[in-house]
Structure formats: C-alpha cells, structure tokens
N, C-alpha and C. Protein backbone atom coordinates (compact mmCIF):
# COMPACT_ATOMS: atom_id res chain seq x y z
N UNK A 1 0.85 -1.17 0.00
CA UNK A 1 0.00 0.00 0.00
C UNK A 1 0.90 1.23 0.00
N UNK A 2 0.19 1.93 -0.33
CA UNK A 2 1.30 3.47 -0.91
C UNK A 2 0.59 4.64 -0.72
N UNK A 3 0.49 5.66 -0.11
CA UNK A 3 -0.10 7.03 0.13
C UNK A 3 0.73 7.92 -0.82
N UNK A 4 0.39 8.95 -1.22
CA UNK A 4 0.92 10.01 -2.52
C UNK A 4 0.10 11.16 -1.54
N UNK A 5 1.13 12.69 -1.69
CA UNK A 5 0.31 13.71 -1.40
C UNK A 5 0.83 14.48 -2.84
N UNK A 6 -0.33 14.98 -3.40
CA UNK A 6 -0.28 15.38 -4.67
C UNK A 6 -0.65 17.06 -4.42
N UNK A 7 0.28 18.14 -5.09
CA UNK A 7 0.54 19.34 -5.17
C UNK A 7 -0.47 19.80 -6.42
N UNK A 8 -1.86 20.28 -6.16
CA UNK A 8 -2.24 20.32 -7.49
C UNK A 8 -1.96 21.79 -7.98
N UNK A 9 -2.45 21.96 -9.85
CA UNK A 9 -2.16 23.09 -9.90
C UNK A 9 -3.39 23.70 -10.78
N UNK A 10 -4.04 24.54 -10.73
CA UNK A 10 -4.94 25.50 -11.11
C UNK A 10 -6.60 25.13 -11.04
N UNK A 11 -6.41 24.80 -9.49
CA UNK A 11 -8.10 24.04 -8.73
C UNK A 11 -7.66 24.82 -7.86
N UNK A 12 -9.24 24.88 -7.42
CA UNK A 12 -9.67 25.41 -5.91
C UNK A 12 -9.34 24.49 -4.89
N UNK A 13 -9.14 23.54 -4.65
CA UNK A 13 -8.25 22.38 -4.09
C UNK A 13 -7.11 22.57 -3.96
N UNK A 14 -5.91 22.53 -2.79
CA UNK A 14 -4.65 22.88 -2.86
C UNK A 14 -3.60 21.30 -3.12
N UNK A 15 -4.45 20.32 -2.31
CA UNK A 15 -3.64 19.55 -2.43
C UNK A 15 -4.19 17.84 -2.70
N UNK A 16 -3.86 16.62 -2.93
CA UNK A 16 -4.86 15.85 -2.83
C UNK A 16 -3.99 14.35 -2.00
N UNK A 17 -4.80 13.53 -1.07
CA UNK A 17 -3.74 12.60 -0.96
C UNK A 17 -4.33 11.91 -1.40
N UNK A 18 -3.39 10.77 -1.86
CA UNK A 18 -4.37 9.16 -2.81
C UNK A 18 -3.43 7.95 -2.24
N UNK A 19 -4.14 7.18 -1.87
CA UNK A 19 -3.82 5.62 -1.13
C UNK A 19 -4.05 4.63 -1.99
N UNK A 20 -2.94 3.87 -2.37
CA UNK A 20 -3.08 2.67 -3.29
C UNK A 20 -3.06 1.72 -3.37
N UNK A 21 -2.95 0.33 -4.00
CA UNK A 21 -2.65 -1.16 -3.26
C UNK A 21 -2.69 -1.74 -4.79
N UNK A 22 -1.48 -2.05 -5.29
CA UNK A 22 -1.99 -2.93 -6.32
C UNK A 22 -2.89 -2.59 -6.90
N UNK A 23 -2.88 -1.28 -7.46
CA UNK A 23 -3.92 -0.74 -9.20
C UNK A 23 -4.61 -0.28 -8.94
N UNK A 24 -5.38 -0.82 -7.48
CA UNK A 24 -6.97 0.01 -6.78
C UNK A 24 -6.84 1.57 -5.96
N UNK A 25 -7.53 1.99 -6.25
CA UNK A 25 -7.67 2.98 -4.92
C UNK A 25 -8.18 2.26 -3.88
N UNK A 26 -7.43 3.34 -2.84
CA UNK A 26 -8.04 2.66 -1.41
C UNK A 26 -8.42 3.52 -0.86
N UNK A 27 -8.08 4.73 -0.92
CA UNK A 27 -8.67 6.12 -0.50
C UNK A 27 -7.88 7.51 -0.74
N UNK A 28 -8.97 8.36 -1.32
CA UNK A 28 -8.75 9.68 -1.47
C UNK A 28 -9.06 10.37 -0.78
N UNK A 29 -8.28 12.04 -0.31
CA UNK A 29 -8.44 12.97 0.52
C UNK A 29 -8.21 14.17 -0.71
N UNK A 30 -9.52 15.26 -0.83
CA UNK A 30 -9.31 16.37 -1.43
C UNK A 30 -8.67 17.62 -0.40
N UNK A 31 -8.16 18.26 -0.18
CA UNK A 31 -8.15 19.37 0.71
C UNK A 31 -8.04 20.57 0.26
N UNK A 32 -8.73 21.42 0.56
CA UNK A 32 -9.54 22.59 -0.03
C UNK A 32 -10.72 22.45 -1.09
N UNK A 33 -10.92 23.37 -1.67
CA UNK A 33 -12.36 22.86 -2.87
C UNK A 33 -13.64 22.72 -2.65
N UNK A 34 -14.35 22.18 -3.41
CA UNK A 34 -15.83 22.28 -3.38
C UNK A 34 -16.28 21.14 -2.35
N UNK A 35 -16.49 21.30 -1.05
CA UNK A 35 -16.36 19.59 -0.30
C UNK A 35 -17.05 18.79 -0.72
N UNK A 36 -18.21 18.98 -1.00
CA UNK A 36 -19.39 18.24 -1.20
C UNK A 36 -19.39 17.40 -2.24
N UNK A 37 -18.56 17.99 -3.48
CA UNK A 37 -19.14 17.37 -4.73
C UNK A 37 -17.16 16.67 -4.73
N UNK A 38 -15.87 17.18 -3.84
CA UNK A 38 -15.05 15.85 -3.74
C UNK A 38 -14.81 15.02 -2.70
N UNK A 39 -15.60 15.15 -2.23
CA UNK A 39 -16.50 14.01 -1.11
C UNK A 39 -16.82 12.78 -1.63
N UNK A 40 -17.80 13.47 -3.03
CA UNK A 40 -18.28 12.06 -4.00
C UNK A 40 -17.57 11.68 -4.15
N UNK A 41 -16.58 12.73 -5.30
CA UNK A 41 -15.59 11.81 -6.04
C UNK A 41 -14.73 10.83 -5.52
N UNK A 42 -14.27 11.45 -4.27
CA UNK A 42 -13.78 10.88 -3.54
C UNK A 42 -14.13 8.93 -3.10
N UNK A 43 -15.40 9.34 -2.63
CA UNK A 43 -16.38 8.05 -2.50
C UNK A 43 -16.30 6.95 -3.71
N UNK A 44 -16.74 7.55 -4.41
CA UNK A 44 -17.07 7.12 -6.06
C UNK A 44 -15.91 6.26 -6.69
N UNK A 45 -14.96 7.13 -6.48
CA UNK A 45 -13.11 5.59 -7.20
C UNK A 45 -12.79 5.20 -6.16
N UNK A 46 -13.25 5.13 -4.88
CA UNK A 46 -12.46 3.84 -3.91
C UNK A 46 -13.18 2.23 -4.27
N UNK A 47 -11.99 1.82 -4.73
CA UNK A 47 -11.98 0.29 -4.71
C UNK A 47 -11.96 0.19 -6.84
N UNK A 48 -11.98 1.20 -7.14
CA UNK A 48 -11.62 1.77 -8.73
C UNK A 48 -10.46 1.08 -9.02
N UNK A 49 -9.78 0.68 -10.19
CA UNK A 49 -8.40 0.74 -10.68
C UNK A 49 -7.86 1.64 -11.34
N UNK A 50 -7.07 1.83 -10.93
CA UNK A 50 -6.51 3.22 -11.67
C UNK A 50 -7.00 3.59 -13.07
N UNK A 51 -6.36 2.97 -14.25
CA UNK A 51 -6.85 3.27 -14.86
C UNK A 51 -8.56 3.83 -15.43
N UNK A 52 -9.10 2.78 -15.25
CA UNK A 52 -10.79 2.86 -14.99
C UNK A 52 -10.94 4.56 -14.63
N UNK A 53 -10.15 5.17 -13.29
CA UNK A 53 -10.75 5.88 -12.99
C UNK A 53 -9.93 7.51 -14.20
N UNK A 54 -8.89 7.21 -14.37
CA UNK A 54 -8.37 8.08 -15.65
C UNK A 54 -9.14 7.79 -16.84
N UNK A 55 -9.34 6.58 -16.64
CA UNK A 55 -10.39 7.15 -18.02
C UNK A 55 -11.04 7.83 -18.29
N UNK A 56 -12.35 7.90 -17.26
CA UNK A 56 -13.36 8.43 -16.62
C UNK A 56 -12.72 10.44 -16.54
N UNK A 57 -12.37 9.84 -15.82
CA UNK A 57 -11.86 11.56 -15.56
C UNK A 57 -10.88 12.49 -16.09
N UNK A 58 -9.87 11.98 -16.58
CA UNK A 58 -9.23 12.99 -17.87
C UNK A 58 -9.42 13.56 -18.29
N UNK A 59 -9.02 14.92 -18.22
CA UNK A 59 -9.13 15.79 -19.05
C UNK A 59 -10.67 16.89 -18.96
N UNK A 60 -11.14 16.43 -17.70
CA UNK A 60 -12.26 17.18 -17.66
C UNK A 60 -11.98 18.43 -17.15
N UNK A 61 -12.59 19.83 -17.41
CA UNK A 61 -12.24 21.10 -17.69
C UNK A 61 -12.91 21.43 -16.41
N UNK A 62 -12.44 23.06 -15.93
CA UNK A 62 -13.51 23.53 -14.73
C UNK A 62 -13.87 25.02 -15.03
N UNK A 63 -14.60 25.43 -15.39
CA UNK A 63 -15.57 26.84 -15.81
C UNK A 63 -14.21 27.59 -16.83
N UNK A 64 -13.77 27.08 -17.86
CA UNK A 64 -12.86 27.24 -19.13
C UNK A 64 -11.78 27.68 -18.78
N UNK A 65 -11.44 26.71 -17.21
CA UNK A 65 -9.84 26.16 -17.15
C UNK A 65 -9.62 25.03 -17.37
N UNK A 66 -8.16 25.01 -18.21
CA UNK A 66 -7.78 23.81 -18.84
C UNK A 66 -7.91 22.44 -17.78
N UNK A 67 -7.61 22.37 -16.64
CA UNK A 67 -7.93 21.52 -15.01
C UNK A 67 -9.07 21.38 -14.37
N UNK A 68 -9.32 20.34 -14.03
CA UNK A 68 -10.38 20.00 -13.25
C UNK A 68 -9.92 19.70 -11.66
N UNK A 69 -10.60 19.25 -10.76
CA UNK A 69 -10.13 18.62 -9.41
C UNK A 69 -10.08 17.41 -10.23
N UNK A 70 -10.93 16.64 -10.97
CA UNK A 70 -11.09 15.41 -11.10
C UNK A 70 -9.78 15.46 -12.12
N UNK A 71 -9.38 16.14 -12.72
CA UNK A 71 -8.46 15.96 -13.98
C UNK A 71 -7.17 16.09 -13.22
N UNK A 72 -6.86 16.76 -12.25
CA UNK A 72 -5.75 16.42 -11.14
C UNK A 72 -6.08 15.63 -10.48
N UNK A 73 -6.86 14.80 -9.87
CA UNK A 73 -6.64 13.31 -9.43
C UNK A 73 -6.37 12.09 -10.05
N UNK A 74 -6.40 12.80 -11.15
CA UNK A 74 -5.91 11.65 -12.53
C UNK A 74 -4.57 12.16 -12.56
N UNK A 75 -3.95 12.87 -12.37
CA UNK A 75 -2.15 13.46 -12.15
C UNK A 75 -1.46 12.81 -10.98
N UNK A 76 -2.34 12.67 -9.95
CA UNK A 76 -2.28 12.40 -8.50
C UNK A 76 -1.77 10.43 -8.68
N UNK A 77 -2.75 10.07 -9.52
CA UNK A 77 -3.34 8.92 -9.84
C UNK A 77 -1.73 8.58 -10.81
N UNK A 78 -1.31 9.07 -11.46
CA UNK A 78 -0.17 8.61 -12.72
C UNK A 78 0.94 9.12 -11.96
N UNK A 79 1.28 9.84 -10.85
CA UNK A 79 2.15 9.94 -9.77
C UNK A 79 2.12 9.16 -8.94
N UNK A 80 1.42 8.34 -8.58
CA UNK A 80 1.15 7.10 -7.64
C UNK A 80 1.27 5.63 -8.39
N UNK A 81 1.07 5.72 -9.42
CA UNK A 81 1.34 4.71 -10.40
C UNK A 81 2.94 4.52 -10.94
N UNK A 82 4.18 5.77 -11.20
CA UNK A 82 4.72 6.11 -11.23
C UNK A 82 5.43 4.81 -9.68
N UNK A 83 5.26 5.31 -8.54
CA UNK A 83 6.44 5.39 -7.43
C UNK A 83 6.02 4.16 -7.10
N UNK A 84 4.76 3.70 -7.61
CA UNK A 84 4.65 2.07 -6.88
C UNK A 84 5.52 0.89 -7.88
C-alpha cells in the first residue's frame, strides 16, 4: 500500500492525498475545494483501478480552465502509479 500527497495546480483544491494497493484505490483525501461534490468523487473511485478511474476523468475542464479537481486526481493517480 502506498499514500501520494499530490501538489495540485490550477483548482480550488490545494492539495490531494491518494492511497493505493496494487492498481486500486483505497482512498482519497481532497483538501480545499468544493467539499461536497469531492466528497463524491472521492467516494465514487475507492476500490476503482486506476486506470478505470483516468479514463473516466481525464481531461475534464472547470468553468474554461484547462484543469479539473477530477483531472488532477488523474495526475495524482499517474504519480502514484509512477512510485509504486
């Protein structure tokens, strides 16, 4: 199992941590941001495989910035994939 604290960049979110095990998420922490709606997300890819959940979320935009929260947890996600 592997924890990542991920530095994001151009979200209302400052930072994100992501917990891993062999491909799955095991748990995400957003800190700062919209709570409510990365609460879900949060909820939503535990027990996900990585990929699965980059699929899903790549590249999704936030009010016509190039970044999303969800599009940096997919950064978070290929940095954790990366060190394991």
């Amino acid at each position: 199992m592997k924890t990542i604290t991920y530095q994001t960049r151009g979200t209302c979110s400052r930072f994100i941590e992501v917990t891993g095990d062999n491909g799955t998420i095991v748990n995400v922490q957003f800190y700062g941001g919209c709570d409510g709606n990365l609460q879900g997300i949060a909820r939503l890819v535990k027990g996900m495989k990585y990929e699965d959940v980059i699929a899903r979320l790549k590249g999704i935009s936030c009010n016509g910035k190039p970044t999303s929260c969800p599009d940096q947890l997919c950064h978070a996600i290929e940095q954790l994939m990366s060190e394991e």
